[in-house]
C-alpha atoms as a PDB file:
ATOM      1  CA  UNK A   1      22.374  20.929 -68.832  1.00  0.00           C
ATOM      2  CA  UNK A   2      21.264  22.323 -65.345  1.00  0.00           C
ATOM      3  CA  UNK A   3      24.316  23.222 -62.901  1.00  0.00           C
ATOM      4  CA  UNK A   4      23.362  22.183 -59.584  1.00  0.00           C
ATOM      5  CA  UNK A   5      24.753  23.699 -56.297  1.00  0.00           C
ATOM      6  CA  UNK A   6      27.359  22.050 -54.477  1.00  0.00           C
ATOM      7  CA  UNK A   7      26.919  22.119 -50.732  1.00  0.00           C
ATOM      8  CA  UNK A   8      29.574  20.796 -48.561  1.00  0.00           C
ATOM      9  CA  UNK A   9      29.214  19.438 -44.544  1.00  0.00           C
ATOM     10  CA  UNK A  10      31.479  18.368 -42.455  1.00  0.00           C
ATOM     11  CA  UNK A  11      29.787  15.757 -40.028  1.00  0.00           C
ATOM     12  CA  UNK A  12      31.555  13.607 -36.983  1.00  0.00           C
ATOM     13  CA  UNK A  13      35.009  12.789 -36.736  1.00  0.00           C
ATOM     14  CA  UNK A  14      35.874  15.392 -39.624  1.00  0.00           C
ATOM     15  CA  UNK A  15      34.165  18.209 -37.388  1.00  0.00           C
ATOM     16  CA  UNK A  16      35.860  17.476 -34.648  1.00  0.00           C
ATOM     17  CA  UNK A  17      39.154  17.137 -36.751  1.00  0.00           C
ATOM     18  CA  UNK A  18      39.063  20.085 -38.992  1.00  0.00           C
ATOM     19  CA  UNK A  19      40.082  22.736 -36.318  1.00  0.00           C
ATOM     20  CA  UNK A  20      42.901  20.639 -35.530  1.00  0.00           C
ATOM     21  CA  UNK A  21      44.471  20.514 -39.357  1.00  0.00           C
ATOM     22  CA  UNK A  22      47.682  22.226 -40.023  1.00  0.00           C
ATOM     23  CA  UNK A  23      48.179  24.389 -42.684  1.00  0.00           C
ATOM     24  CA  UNK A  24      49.143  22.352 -45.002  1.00  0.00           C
ATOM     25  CA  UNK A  25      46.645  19.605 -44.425  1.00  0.00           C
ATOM     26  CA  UNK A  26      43.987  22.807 -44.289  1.00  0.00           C
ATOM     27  CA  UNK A  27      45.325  23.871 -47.975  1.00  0.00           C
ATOM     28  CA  UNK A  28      45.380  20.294 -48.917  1.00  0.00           C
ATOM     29  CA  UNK A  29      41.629  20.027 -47.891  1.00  0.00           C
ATOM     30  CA  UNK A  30      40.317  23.382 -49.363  1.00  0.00           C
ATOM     31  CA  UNK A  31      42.428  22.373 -53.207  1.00  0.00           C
ATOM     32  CA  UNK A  32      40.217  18.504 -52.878  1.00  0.00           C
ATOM     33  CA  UNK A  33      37.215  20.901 -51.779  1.00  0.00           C
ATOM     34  CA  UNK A  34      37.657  23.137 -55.075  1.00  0.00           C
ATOM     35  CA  UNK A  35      38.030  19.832 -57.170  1.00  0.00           C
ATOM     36  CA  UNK A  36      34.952  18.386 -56.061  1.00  0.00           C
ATOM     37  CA  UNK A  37      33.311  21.148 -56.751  1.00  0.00           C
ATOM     38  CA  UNK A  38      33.533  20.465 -60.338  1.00  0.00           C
ATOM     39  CA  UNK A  39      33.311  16.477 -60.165  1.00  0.00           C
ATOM     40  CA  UNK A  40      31.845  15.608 -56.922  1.00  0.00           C
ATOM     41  CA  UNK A  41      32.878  12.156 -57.319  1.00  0.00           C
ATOM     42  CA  UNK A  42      36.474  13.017 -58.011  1.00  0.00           C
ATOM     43  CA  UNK A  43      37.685  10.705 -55.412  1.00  0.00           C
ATOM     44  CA  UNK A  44      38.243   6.886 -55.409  1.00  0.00           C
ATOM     45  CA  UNK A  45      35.198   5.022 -54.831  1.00  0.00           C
ATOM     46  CA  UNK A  46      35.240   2.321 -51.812  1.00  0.00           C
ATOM     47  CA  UNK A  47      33.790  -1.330 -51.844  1.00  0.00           C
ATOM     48  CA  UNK A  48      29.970  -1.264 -50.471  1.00  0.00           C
ATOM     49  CA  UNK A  49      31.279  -4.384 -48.941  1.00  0.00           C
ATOM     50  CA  UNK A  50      34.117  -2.076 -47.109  1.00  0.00           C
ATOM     51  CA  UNK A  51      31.736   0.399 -45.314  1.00  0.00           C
ATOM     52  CA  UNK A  52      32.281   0.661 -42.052  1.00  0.00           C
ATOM     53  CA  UNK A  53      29.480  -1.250 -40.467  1.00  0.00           C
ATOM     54  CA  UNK A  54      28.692   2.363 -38.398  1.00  0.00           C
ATOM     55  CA  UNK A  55      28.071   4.580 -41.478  1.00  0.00           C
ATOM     56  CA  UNK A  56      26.316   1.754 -42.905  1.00  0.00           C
ATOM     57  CA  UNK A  57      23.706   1.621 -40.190  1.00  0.00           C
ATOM     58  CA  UNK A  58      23.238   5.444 -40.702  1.00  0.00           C
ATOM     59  CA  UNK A  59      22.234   5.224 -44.470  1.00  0.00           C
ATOM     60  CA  UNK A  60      25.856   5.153 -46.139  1.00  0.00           C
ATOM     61  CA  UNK A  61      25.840   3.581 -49.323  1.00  0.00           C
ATOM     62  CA  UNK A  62      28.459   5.293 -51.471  1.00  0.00           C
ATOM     63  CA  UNK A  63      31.754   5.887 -49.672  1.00  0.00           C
ATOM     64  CA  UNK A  64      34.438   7.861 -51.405  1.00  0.00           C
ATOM     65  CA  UNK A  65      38.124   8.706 -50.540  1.00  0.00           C
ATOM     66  CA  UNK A  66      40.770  11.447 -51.527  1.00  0.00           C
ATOM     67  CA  UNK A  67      44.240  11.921 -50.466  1.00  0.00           C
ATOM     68  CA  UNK A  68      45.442  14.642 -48.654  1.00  0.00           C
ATOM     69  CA  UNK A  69      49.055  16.154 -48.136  1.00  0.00           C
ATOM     70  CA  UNK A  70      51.180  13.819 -45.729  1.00  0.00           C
ATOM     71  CA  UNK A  71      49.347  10.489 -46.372  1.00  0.00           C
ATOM     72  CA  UNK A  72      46.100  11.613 -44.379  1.00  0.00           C
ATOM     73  CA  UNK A  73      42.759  10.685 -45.818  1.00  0.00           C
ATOM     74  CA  UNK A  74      39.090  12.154 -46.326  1.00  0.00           C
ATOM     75  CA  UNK A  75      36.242  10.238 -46.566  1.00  0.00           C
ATOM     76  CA  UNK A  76      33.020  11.661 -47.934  1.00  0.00           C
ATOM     77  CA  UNK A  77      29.448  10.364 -49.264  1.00  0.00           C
ATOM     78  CA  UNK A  78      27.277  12.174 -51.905  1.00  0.00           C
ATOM     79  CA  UNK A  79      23.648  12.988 -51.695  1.00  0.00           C
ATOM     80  CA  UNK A  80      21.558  15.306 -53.969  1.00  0.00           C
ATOM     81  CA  UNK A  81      18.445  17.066 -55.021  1.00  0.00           C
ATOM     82  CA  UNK A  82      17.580  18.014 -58.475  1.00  0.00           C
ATOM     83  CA  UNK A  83      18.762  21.206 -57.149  1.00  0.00           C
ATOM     84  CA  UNK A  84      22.089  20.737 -55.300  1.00  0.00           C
ATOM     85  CA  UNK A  85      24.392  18.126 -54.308  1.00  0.00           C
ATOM     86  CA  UNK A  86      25.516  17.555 -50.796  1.00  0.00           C
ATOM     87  CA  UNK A  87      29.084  16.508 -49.979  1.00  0.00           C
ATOM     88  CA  UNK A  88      29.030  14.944 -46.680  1.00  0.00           C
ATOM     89  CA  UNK A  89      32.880  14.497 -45.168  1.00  0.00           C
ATOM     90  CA  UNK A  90      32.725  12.008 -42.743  1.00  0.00           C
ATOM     91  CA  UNK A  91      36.366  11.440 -41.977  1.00  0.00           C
ATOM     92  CA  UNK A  92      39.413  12.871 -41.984  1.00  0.00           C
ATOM     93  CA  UNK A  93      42.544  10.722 -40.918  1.00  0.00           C
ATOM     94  CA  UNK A  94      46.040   9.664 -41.068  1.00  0.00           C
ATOM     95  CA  UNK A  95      47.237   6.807 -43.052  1.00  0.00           C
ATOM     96  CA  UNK A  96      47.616   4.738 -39.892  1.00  0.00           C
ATOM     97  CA  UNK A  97      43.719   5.481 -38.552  1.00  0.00           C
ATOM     98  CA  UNK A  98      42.646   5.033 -42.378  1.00  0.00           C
ATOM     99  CA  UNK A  99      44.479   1.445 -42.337  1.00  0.00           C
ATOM    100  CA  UNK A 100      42.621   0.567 -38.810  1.00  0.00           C
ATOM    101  CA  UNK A 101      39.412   1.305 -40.143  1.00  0.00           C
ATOM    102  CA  UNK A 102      39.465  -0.644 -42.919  1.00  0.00           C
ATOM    103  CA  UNK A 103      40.832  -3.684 -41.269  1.00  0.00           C
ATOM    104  CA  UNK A 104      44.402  -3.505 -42.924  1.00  0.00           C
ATOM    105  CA  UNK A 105      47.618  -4.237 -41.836  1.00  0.00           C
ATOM    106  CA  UNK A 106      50.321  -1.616 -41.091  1.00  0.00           C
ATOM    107  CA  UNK A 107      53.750  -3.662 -42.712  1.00  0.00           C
END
C-alpha cells in the first residue's frame, strides 16, 4: 500500500479567519489537522443536497465537517492525485454562522 502525501490549503473565509483564531481554537485546529493527516476523511460527511449553492458552483462535491473547541466549525473538501491528497478548508465558523449557512434555526 502506497502512502500518499497529505497537503493541506486553507482557501476563502478560512484564510481570512485563521489569523484571527485564539489559541485555543488555533490548538483545536492544528490536533483536527494532525488527525486528518492519518484519515483525511475523519470528519462528518455533509448531504450533497446541503452544499452551499456557492461551493457547489465552484466544483464542491464532497463537503466534510469537524468540530473545533468552543462549538466553532471547519469545513473542508478532499481532492487527490495518485500521489497526494489535498485538504481544502473552506470554512471556519462559530456554531451560530455554521447554523446560518445551512439554513437552520438557532432555538
Amino acid at each position: 500500500m502506497c502512502k500518499r502525501r497529505i497537503r493541506f490549503f486553507l482557501k476563502g473565509q478560512a484564510k481570512e479567519i485563521y489569523y484571527e483564531l485564539d489559541q485555543t481554537l488555533l490548538k483545536s485546529f492544528f490536533r483536527i489537522k494532525e488527525i486528518l493527516k492519518n484519515n483525511p476523511q475523519y470528519g462528518d460527511s455533509i448531504a450533497k443536497r446541503l452544499i452551499p449553492k456557492l461551493w457547489k458552483r465552484i466544483g464542491i462535491k464532497r463537503l466534510y465537517r469537524c468540530e473545533l473547541a468552543n462549538y466553532w466549525r471547519m469545513l473542508y473538501t478532499i481532492e487527490g492525485t495518485e500521489n497526494e491528497i489535498y485538504i481544502f478548508v473552506l470554512a471556519i465558523m462559530d456554531h451560530k454562522e455554521y447554523n446560518k449557512l445551512f439554513g437552520y434555526k438557532n432555538k
